[in-house]
PDB file of N, CA and C in Angstrom:
ATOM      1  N   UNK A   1       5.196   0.044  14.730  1.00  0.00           N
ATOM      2  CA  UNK A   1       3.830   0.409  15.022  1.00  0.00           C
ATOM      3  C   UNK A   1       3.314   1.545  14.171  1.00  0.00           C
ATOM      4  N   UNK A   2       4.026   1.951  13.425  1.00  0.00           N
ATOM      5  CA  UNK A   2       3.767   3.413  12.437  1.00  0.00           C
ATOM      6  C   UNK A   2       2.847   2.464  11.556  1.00  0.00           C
ATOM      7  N   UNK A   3       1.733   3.764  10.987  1.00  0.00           N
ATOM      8  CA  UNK A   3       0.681   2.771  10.125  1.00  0.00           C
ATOM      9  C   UNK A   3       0.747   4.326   8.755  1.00  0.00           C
ATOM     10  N   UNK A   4       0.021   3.629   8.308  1.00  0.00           N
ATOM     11  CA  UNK A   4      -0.914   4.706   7.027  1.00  0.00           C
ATOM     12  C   UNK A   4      -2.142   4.872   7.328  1.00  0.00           C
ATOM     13  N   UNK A   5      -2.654   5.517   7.140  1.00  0.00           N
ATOM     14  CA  UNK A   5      -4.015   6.187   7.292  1.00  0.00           C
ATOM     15  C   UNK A   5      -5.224   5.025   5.876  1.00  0.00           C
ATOM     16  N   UNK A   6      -6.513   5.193   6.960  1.00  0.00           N
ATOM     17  CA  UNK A   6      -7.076   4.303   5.730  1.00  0.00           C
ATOM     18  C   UNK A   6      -7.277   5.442   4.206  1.00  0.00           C
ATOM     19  N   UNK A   7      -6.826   4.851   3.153  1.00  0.00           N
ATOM     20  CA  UNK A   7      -7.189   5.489   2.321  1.00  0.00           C
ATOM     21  C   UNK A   7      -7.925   4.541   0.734  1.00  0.00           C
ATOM     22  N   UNK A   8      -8.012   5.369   0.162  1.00  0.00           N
ATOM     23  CA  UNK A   8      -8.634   4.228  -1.270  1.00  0.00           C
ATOM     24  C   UNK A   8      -7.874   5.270  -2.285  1.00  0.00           C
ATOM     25  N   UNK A   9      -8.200   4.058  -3.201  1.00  0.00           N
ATOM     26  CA  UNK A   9      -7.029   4.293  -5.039  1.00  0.00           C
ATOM     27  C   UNK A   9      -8.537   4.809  -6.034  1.00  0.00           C
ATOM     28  N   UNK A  10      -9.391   4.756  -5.760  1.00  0.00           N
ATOM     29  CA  UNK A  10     -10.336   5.231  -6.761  1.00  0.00           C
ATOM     30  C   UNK A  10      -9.833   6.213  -7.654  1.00  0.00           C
ATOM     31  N   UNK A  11      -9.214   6.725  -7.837  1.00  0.00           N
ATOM     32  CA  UNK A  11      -8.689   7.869  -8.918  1.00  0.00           C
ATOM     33  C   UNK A  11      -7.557   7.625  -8.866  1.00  0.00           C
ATOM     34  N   UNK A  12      -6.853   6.520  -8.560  1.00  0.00           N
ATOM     35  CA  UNK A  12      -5.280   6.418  -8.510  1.00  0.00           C
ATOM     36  C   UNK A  12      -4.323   5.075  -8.255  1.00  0.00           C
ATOM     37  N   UNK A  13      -4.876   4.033  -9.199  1.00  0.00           N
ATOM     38  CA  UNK A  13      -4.376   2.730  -8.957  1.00  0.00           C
ATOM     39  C   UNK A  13      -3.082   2.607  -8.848  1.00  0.00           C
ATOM     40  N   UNK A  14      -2.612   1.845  -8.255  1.00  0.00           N
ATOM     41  CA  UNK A  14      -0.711   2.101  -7.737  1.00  0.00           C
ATOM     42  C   UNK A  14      -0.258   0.768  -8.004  1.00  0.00           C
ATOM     43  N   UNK A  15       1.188   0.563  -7.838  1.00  0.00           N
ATOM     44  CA  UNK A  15       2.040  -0.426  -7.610  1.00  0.00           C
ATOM     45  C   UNK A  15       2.856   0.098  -6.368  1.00  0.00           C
ATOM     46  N   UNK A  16       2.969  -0.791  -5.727  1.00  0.00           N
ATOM     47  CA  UNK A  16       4.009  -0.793  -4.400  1.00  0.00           C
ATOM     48  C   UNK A  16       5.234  -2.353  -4.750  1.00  0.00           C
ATOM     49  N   UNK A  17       6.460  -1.596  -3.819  1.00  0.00           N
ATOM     50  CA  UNK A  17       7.460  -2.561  -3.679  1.00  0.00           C
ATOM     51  C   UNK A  17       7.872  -2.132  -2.658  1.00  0.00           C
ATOM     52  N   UNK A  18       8.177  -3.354  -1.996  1.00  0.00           N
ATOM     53  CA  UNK A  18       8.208  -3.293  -0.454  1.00  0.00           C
ATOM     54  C   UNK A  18       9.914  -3.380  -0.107  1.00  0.00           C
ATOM     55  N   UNK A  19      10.626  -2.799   0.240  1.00  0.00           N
ATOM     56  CA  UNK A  19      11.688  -2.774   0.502  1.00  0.00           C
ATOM     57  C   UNK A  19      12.817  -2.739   2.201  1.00  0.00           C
ATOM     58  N   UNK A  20      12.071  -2.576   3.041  1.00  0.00           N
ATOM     59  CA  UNK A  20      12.751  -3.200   3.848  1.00  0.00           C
ATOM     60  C   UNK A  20      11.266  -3.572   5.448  1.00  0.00           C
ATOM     61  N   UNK A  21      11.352  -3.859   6.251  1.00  0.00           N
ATOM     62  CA  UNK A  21      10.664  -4.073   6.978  1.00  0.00           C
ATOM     63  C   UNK A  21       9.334  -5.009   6.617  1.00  0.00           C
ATOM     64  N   UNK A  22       8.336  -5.079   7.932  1.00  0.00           N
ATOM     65  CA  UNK A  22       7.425  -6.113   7.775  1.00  0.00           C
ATOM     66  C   UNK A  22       5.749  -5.353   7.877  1.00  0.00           C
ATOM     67  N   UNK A  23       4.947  -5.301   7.021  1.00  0.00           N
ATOM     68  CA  UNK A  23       3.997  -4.129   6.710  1.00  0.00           C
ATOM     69  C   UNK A  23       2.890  -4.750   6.473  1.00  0.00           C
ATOM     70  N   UNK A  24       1.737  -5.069   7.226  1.00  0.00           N
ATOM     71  CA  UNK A  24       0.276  -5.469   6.836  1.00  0.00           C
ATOM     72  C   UNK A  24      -0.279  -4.494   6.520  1.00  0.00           C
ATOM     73  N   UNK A  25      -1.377  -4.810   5.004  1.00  0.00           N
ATOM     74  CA  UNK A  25      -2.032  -4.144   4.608  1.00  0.00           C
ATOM     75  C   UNK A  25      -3.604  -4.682   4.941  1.00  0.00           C
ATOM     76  N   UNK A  26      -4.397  -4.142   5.806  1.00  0.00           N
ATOM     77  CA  UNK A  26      -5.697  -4.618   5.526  1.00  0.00           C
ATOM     78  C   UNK A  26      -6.982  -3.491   4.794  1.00  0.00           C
ATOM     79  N   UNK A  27      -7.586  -4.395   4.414  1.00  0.00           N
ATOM     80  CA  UNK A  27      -8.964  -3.586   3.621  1.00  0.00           C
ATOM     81  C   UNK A  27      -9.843  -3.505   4.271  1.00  0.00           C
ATOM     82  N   UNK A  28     -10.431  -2.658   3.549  1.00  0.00           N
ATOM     83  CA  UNK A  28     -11.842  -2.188   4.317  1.00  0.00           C
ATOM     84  C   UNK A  28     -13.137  -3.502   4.001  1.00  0.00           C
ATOM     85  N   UNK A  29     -12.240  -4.754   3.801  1.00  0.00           N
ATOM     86  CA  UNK A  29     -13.945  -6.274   4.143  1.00  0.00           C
ATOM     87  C   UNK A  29     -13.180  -6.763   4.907  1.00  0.00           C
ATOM     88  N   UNK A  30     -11.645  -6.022   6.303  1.00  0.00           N
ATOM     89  CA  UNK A  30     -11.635  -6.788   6.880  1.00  0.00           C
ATOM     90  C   UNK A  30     -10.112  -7.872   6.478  1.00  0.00           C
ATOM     91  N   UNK A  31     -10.148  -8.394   5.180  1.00  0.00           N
ATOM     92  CA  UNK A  31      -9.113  -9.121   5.146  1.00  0.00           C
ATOM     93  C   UNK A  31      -7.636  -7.936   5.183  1.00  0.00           C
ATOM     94  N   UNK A  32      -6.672  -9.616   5.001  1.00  0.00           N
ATOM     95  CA  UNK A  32      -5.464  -8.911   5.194  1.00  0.00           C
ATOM     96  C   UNK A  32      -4.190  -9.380   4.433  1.00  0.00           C
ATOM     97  N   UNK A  33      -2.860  -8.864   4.251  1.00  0.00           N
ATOM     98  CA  UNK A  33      -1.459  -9.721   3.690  1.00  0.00           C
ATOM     99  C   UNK A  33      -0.467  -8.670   4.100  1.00  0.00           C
ATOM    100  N   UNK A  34       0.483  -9.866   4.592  1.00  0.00           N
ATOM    101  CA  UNK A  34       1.663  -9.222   5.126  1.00  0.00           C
ATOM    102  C   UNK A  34       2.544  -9.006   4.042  1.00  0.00           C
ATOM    103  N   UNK A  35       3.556  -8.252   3.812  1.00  0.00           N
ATOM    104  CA  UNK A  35       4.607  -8.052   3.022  1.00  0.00           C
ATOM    105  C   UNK A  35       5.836  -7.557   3.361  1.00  0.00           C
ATOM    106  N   UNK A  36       6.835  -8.341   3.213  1.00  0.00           N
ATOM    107  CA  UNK A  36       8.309  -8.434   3.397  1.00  0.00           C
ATOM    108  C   UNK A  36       9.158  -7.471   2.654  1.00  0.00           C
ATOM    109  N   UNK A  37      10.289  -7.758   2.668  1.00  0.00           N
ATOM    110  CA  UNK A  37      11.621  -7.091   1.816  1.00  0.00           C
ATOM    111  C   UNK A  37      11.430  -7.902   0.332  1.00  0.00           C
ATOM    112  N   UNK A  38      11.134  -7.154  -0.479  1.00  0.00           N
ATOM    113  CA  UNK A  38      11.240  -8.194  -2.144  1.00  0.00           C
ATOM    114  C   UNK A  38       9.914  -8.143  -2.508  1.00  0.00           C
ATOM    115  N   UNK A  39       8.405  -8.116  -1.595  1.00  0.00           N
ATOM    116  CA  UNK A  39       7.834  -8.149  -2.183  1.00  0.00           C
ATOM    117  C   UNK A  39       7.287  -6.983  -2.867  1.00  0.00           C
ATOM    118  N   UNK A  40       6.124  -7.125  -3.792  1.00  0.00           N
ATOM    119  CA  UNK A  40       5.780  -6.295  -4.460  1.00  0.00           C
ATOM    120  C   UNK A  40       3.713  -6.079  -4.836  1.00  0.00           C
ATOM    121  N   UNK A  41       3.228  -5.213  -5.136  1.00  0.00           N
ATOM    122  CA  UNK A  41       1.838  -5.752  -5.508  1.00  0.00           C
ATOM    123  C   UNK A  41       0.850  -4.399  -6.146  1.00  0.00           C
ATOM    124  N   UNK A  42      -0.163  -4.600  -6.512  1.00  0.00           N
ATOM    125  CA  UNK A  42      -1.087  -3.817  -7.194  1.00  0.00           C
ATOM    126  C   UNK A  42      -2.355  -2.952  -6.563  1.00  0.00           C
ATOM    127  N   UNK A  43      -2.242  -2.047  -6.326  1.00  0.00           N
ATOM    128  CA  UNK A  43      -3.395  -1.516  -5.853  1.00  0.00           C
ATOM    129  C   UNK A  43      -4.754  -1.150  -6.864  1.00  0.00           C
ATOM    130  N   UNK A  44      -5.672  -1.796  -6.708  1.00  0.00           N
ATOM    131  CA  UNK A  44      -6.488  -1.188  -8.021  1.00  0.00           C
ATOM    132  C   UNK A  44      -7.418  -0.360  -7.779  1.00  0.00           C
ATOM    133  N   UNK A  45      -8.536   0.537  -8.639  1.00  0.00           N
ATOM    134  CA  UNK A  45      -9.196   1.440  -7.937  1.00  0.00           C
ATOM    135  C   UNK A  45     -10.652   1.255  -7.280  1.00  0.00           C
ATOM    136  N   UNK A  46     -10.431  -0.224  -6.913  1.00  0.00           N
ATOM    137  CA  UNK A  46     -11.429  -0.252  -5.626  1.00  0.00           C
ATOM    138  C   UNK A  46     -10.850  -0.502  -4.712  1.00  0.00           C
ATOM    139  N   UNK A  47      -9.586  -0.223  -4.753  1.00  0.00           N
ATOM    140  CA  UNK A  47      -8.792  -0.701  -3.252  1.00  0.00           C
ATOM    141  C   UNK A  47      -9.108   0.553  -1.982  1.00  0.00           C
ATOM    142  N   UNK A  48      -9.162  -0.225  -0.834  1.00  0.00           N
ATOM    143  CA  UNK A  48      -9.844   0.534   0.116  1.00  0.00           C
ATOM    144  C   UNK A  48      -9.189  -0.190   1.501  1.00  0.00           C
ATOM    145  N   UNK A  49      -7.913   1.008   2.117  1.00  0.00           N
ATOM    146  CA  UNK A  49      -7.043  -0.072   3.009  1.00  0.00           C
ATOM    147  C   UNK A  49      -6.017   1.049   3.994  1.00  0.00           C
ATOM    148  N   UNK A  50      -5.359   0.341   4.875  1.00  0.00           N
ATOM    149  CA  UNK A  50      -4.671   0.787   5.494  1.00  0.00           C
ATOM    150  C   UNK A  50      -3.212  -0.129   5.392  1.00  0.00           C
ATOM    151  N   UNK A  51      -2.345   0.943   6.153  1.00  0.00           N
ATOM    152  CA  UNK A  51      -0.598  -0.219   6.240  1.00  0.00           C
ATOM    153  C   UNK A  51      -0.780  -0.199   7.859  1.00  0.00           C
ATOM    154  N   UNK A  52       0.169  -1.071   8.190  1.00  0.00           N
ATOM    155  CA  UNK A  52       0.738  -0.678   9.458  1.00  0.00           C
ATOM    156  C   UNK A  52       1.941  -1.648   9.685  1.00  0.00           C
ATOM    157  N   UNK A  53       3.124  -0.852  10.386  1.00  0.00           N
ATOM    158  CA  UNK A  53       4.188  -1.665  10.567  1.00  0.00           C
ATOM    159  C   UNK A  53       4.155  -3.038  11.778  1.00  0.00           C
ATOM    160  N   UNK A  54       3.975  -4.112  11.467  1.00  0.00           N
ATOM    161  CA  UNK A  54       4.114  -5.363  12.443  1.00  0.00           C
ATOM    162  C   UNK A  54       5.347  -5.525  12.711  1.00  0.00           C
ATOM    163  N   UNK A  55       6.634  -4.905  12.516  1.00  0.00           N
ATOM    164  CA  UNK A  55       7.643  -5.292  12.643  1.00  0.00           C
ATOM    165  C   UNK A  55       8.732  -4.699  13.829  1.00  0.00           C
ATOM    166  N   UNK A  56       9.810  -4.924  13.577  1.00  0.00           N
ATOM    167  CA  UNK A  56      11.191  -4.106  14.557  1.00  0.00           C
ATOM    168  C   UNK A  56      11.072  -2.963  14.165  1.00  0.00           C
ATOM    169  N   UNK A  57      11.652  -3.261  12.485  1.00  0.00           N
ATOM    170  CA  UNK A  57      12.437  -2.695  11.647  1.00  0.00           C
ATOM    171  C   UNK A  57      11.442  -1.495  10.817  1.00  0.00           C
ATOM    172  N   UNK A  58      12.013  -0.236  10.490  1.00  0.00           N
ATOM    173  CA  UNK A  58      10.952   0.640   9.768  1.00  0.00           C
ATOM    174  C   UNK A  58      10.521   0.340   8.480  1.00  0.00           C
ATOM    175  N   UNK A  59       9.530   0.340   7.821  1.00  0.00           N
ATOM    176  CA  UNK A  59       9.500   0.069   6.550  1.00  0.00           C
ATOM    177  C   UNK A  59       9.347   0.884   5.571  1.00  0.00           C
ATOM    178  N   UNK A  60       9.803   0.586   4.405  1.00  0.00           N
ATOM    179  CA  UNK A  60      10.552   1.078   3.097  1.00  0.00           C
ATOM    180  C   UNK A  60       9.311   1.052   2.188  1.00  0.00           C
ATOM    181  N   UNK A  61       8.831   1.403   1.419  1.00  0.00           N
ATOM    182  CA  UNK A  61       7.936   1.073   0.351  1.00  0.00           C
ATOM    183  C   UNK A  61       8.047   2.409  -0.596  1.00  0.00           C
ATOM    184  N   UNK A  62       8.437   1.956  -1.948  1.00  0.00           N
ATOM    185  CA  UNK A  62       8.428   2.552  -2.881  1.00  0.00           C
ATOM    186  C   UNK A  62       6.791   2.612  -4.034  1.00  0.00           C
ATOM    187  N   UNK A  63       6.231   3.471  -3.797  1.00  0.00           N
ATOM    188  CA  UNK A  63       4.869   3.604  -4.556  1.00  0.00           C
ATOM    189  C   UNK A  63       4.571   4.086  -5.959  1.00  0.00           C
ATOM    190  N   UNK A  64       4.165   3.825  -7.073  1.00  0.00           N
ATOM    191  CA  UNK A  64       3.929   4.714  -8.079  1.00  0.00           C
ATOM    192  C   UNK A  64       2.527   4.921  -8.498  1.00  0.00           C
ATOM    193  N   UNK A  65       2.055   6.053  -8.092  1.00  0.00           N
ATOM    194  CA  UNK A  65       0.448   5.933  -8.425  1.00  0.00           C
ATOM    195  C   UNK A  65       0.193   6.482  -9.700  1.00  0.00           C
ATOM    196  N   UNK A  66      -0.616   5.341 -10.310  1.00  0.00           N
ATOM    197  CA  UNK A  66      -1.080   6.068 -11.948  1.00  0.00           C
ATOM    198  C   UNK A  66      -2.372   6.905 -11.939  1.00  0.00           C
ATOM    199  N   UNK A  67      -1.902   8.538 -12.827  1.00  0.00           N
ATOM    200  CA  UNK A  67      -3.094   9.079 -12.501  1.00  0.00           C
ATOM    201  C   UNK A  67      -2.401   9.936 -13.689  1.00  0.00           C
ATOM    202  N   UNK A  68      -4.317   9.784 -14.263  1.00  0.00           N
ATOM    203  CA  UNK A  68      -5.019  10.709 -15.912  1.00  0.00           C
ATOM    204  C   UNK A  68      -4.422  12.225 -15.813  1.00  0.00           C
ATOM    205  N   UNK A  69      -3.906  12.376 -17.036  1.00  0.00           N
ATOM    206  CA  UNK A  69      -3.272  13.618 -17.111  1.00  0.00           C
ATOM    207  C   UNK A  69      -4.143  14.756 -17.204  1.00  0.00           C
ATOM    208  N   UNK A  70      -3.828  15.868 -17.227  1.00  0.00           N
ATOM    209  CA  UNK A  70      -4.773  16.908 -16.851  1.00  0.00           C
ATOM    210  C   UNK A  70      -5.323  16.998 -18.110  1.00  0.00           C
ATOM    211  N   UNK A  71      -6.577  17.236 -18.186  1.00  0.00           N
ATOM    212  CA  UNK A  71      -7.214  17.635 -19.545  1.00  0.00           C
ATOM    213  C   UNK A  71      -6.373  19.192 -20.109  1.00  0.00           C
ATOM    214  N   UNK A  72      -6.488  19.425 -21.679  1.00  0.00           N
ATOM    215  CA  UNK A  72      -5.225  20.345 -21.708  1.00  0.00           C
ATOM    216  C   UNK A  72      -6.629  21.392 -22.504  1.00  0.00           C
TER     217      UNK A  72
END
């Protein structure tokens, strides 16, 4: 039942890999996709969404968010 908070990628498009447990992501129009152990996917920067665990089991997700280096 543990979730994520709604948030958006606008300054920070990501990749996720999902590594153990069962984790719906829905967006802010409403739709939705579940994701398992193995899967994997793209956040881009109009993504606008929440997680939440549907499962037993806790879930795992490894994130890497890409973000513009500091102006020098």
């Amino acid at each position: 039942g543990g979730h994520i908070g709604v948030h958006s990628h606008k300054d920070r498009p990501a990749v996720v890999l999902f590594t153990q447990g069962t984790d719906t992501v829905t967006n802010d129009d409403g739709s939705a996709r579940t994701f398992k152990a193995g899967d994997s996917t793209a956040e881009g920067v109009k993504t606008v969404h929440w997680h939440k665990n549907v499962g037993s089991d806790d879930v795992i997700i490894f994130t890497a968010d890409l973000i513009k280096a500091p102006a020098k």
